[in-house]
Structures are given as structure tokens and as C-alpha cells.
PDB file of N, CA and C in Angstrom:
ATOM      1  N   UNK A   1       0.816  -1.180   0.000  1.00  0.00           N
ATOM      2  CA  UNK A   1       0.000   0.000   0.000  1.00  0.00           C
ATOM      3  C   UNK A   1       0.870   1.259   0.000  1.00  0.00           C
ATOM      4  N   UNK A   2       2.744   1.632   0.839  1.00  0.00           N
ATOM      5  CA  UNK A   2       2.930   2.459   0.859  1.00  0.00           C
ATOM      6  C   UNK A   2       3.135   2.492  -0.546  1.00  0.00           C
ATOM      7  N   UNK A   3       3.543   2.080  -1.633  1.00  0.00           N
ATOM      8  CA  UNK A   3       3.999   1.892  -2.773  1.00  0.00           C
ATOM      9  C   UNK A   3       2.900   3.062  -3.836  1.00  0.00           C
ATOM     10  N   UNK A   4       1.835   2.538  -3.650  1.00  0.00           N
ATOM     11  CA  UNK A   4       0.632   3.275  -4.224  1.00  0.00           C
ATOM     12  C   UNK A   4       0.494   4.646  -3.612  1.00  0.00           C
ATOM     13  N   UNK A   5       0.408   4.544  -2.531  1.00  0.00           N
ATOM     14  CA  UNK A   5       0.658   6.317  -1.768  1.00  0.00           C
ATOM     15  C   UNK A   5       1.806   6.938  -2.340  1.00  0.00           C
ATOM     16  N   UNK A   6       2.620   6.319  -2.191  1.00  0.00           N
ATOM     17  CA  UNK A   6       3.900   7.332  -2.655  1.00  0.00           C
ATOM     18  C   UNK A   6       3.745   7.061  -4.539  1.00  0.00           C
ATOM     19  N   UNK A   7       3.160   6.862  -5.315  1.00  0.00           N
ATOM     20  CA  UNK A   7       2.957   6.737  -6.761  1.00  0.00           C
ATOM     21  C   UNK A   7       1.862   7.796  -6.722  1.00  0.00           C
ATOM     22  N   UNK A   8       0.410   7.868  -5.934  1.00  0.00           N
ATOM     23  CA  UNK A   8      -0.146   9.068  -5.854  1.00  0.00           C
ATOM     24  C   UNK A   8      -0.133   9.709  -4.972  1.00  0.00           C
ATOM     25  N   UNK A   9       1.031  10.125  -4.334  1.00  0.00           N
ATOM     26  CA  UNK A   9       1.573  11.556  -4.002  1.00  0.00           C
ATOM     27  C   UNK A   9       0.545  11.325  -2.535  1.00  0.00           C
ATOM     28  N   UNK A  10       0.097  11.139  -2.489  1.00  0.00           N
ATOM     29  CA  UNK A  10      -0.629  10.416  -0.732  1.00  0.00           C
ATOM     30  C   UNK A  10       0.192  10.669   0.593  1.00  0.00           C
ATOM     31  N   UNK A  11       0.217  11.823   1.197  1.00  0.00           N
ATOM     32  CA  UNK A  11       1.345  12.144   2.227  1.00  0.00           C
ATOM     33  C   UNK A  11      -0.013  11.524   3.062  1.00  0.00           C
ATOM     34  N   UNK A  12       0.739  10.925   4.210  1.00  0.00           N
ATOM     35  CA  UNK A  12      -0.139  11.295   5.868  1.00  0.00           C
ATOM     36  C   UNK A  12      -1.776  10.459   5.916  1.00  0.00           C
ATOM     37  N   UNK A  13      -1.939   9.355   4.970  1.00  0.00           N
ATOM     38  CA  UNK A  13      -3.210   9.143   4.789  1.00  0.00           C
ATOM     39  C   UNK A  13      -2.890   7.543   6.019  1.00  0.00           C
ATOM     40  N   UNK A  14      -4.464   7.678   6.252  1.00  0.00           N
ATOM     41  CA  UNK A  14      -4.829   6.613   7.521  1.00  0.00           C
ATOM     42  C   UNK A  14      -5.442   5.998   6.645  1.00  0.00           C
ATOM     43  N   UNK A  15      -5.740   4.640   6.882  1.00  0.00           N
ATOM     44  CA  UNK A  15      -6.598   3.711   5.966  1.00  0.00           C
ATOM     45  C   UNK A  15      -8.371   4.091   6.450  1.00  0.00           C
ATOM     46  N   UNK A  16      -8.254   4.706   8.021  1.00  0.00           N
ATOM     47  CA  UNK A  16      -9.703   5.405   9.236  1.00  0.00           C
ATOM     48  C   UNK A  16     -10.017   6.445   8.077  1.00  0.00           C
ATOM     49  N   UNK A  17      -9.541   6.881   7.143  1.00  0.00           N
ATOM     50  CA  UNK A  17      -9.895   8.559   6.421  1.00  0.00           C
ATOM     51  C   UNK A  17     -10.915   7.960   5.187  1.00  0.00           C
ATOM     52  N   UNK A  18     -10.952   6.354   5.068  1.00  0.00           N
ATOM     53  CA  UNK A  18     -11.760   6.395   4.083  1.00  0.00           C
ATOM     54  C   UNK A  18     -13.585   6.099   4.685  1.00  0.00           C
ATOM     55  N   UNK A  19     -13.031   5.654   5.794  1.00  0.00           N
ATOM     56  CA  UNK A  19     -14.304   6.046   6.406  1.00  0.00           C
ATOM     57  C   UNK A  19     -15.110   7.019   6.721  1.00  0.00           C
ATOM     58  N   UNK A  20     -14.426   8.618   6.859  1.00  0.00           N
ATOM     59  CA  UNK A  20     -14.805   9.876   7.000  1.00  0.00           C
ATOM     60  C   UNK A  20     -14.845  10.153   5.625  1.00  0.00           C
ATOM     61  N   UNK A  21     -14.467   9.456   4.628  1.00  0.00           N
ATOM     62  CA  UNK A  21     -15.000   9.962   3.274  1.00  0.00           C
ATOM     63  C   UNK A  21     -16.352   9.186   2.661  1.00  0.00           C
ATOM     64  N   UNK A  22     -16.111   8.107   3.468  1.00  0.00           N
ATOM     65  CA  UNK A  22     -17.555   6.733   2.906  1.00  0.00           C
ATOM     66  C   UNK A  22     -18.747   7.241   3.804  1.00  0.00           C
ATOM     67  N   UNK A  23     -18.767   8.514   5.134  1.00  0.00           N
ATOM     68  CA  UNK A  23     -19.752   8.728   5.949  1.00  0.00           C
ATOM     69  C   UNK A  23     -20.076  10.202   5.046  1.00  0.00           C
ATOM     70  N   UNK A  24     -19.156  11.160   4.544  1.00  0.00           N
ATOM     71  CA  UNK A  24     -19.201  12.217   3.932  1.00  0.00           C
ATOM     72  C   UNK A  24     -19.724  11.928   2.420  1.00  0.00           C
ATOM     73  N   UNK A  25     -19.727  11.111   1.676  1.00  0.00           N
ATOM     74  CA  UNK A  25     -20.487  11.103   0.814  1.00  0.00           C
ATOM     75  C   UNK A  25     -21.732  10.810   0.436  1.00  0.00           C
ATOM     76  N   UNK A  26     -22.232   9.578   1.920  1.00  0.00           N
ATOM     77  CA  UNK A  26     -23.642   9.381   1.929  1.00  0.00           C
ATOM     78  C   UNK A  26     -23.941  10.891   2.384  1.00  0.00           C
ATOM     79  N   UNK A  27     -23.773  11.487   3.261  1.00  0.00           N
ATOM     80  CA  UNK A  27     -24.209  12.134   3.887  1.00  0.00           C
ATOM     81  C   UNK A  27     -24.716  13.235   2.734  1.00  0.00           C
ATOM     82  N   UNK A  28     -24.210  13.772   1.615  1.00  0.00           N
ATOM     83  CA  UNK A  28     -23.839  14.286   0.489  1.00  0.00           C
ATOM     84  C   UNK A  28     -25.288  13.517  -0.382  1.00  0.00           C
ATOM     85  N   UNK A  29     -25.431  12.521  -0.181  1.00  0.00           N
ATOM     86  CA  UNK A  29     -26.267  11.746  -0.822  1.00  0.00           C
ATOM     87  C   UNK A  29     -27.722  12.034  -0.740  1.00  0.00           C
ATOM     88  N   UNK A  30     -27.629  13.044   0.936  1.00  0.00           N
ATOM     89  CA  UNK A  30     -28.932  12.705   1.835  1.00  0.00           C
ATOM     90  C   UNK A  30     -29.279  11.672   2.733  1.00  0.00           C
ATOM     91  N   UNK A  31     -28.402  10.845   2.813  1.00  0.00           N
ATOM     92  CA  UNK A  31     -29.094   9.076   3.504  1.00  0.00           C
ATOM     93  C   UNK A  31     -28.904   9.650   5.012  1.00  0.00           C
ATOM     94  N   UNK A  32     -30.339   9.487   5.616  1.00  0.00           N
ATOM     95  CA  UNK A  32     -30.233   9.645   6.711  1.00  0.00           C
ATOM     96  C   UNK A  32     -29.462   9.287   7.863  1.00  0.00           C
ATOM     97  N   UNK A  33     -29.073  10.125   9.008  1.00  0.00           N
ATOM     98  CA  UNK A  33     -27.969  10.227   9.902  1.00  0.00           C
ATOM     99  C   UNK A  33     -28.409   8.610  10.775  1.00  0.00           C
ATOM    100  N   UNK A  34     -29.875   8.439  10.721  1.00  0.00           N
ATOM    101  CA  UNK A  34     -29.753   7.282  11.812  1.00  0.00           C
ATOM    102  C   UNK A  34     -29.042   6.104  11.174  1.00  0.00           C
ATOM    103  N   UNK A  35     -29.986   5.543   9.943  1.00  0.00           N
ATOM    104  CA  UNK A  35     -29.432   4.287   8.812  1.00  0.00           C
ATOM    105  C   UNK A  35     -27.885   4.368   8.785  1.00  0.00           C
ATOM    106  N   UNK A  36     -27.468   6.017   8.445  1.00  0.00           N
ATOM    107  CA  UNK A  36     -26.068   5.904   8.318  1.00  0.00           C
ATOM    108  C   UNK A  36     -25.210   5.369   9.521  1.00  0.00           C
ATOM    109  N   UNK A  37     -25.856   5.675  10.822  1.00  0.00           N
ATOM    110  CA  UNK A  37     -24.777   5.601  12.050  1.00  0.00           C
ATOM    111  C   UNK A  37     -25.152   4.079  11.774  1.00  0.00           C
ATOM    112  N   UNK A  38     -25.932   3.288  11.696  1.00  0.00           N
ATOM    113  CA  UNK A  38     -26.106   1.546  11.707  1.00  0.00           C
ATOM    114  C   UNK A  38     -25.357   0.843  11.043  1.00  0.00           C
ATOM    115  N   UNK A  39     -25.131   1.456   9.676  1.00  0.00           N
ATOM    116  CA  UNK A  39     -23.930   1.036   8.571  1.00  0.00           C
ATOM    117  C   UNK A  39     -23.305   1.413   8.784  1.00  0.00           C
ATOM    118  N   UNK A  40     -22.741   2.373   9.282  1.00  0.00           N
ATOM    119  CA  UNK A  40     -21.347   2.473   9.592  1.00  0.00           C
ATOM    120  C   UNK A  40     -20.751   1.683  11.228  1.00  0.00           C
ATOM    121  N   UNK A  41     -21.950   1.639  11.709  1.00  0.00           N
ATOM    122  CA  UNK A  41     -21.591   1.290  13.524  1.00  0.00           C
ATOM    123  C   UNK A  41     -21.077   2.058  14.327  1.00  0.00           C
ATOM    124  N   UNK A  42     -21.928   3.187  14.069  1.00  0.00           N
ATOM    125  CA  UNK A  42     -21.417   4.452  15.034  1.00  0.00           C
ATOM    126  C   UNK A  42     -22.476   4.145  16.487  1.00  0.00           C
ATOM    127  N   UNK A  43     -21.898   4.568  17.547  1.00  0.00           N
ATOM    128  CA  UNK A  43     -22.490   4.473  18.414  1.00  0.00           C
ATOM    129  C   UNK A  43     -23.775   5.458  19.321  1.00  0.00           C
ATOM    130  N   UNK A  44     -24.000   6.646  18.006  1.00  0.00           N
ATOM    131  CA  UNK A  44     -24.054   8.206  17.956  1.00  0.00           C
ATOM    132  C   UNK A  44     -24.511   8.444  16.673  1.00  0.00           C
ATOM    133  N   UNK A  45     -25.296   9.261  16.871  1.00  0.00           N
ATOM    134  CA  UNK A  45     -25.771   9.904  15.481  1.00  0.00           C
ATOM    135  C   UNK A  45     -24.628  11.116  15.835  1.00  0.00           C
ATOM    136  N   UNK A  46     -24.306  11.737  16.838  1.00  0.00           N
ATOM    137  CA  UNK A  46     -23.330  12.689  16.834  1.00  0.00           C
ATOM    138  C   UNK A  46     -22.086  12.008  16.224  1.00  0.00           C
ATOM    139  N   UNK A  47     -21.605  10.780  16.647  1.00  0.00           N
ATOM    140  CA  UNK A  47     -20.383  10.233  16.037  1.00  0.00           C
ATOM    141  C   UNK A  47     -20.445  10.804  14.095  1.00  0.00           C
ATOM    142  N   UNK A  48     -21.302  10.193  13.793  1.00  0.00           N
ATOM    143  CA  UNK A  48     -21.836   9.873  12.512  1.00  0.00           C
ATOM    144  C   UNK A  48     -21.787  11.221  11.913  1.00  0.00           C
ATOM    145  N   UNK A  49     -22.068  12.140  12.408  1.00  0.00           N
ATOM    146  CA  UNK A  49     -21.830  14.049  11.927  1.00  0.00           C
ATOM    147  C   UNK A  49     -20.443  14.513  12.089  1.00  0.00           C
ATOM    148  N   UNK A  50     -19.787  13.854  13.797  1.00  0.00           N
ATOM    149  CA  UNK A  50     -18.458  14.108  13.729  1.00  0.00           C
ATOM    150  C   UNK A  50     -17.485  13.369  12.152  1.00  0.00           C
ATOM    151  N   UNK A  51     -17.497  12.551  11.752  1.00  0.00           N
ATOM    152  CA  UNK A  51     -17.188  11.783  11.053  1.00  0.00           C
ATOM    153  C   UNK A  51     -17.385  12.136   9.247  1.00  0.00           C
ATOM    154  N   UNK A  52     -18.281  12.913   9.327  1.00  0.00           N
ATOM    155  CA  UNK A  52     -19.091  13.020   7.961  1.00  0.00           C
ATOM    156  C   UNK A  52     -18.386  14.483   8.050  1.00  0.00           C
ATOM    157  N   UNK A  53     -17.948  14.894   6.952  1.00  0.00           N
ATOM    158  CA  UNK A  53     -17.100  16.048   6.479  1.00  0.00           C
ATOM    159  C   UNK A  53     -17.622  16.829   5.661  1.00  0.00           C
ATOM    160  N   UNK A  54     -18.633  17.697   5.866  1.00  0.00           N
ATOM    161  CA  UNK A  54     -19.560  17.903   4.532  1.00  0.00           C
ATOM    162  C   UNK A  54     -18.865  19.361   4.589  1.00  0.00           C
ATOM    163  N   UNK A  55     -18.993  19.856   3.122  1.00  0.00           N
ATOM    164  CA  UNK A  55     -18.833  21.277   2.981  1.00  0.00           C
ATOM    165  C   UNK A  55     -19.899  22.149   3.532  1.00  0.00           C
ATOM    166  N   UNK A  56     -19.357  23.383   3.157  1.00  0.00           N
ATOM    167  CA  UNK A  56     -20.479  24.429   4.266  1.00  0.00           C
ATOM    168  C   UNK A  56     -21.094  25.240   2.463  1.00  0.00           C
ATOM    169  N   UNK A  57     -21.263  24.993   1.423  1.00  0.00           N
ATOM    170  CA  UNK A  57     -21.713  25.630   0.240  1.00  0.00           C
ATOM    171  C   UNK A  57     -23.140  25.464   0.792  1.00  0.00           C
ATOM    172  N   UNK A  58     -23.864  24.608   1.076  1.00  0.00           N
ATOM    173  CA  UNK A  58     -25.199  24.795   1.529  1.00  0.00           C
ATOM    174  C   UNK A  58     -25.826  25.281   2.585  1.00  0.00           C
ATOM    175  N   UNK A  59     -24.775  25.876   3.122  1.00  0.00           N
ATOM    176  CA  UNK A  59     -24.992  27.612   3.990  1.00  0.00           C
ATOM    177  C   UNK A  59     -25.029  28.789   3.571  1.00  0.00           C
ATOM    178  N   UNK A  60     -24.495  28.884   2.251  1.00  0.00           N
ATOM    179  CA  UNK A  60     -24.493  29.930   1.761  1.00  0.00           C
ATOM    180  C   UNK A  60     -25.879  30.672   1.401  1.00  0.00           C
ATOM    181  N   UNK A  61     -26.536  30.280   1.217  1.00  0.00           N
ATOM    182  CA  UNK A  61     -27.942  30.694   1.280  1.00  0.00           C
ATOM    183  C   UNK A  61     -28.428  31.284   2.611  1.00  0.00           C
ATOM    184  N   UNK A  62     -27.797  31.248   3.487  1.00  0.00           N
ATOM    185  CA  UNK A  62     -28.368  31.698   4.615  1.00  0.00           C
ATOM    186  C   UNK A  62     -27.493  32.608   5.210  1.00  0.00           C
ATOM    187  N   UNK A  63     -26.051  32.781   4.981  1.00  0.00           N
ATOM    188  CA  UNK A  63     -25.023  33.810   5.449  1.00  0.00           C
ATOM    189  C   UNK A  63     -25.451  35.345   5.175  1.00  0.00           C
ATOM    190  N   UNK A  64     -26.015  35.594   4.470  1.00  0.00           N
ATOM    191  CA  UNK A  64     -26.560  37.015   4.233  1.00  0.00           C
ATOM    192  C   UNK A  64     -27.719  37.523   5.008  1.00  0.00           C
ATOM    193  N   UNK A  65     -28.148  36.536   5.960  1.00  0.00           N
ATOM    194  CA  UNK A  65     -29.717  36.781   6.538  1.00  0.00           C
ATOM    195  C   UNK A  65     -28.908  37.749   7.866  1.00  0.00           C
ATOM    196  N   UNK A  66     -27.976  37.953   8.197  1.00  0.00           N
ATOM    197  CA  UNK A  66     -27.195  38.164   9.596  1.00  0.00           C
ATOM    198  C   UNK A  66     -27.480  39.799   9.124  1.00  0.00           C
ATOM    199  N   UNK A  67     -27.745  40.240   8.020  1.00  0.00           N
ATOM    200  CA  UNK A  67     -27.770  41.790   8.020  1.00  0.00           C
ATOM    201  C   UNK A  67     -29.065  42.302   7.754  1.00  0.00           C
ATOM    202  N   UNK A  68     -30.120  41.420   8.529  1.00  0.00           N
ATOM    203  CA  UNK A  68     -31.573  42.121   8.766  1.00  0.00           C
ATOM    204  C   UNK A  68     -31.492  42.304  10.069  1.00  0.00           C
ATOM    205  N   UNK A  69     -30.342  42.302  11.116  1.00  0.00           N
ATOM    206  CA  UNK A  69     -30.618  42.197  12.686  1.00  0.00           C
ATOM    207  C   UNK A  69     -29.535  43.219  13.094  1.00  0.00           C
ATOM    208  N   UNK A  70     -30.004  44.131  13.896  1.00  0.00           N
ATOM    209  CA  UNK A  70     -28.955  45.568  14.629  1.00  0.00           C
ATOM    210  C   UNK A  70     -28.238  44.503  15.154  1.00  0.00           C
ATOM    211  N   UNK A  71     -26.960  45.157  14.323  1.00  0.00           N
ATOM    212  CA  UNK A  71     -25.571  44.534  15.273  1.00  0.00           C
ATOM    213  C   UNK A  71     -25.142  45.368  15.782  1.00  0.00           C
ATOM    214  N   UNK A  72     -25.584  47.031  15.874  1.00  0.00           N
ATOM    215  CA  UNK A  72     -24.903  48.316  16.342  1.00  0.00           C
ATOM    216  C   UNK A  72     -25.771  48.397  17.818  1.00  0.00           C
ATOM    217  N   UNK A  73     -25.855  47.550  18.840  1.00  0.00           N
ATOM    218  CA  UNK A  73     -26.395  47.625  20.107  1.00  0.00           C
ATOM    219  C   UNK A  73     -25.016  48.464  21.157  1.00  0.00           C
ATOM    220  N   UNK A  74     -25.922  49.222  21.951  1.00  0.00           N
ATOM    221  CA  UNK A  74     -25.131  49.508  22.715  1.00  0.00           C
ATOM    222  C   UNK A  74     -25.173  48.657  24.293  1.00  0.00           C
ATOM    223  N   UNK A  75     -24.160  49.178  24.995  1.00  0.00           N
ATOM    224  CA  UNK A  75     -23.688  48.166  26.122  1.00  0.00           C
ATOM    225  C   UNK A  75     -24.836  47.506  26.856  1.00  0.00           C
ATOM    226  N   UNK A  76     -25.816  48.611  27.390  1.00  0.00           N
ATOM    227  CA  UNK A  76     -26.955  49.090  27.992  1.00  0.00           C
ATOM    228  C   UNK A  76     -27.903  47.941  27.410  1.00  0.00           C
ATOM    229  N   UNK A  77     -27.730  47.657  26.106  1.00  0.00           N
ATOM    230  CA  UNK A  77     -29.277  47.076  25.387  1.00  0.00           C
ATOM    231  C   UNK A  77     -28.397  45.532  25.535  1.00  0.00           C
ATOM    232  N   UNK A  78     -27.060  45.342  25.403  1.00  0.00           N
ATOM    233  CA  UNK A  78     -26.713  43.904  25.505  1.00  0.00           C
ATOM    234  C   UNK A  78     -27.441  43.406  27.577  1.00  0.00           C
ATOM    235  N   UNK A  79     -27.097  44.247  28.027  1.00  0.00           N
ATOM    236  CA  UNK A  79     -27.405  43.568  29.135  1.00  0.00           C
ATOM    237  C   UNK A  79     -28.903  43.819  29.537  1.00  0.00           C
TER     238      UNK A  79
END
């Protein structure tokens, strides 16, 4: 196996990383977090999110909503 890593340039890889890529692509898929934690044998649906690596592009739709709300509060109104 190191043979193939070092042919594709593969620094630092765990054989555990293809599992955070096999939980990150269902997840990508949609397949729900419970089914997924069962196939995979997570003990956690939190495991199963820790594990799953998803990009944040399907936040982007929502990052712009932060400038309908006064962020100019003064001290007085925070407390």
C-alpha cells in the first residue's frame, strides 16, 4: 500500500480517512444520519456528523440573513 501512496503523491493518509469519506459522501447523498450511524456502527448519530465532512456551500444561502438584525447595540441594550 505504501507503494501506491507514494505513486499518488498520498502524504499522511490513515486507511480510518476512508471512512470519513464513505460517511461524507452518503451524507452528500442525503441518507439519513440514523441508517447511516447503523452502517457504519457508530455508536451516535453525533459520532456519525463528527465523522461526515460535509462542505459548508449549503450555507451559503443563509449567510446574508445576519444583516436584517442591529448589530450596532449599545452596552446598555446587551445587558
Amino acid at each position: 500500500m505504501e507503494k501506491a501512496l507514494k505513486r499518488a503523491r498520498i502524504a499522511n493518509f490513515r486507511f480510518h480517512d476512508c471512512r470519513h469519506t464513505w460517511a461524507t459522501n452518503h451524507m452528500i447523498q442525503e441518507i439519513p444520519t440514523r441508517p447511516l450511524q447503523e452502517l457504519g456502527g457508530w455508536s451516535s448519530e453525533k459520532m456519525v456528523q463528527m465523522c461526515a465532512h460535509l462542505n459548508t456551500e449549503h450555507l451559503r444561502q443563509y449567510a446574508g440573513n445576519s444583516s436584517q438584525f442591529d448589530t450596532n447595540l449599545t452596552p446598555a441594550q446587551i445587558q
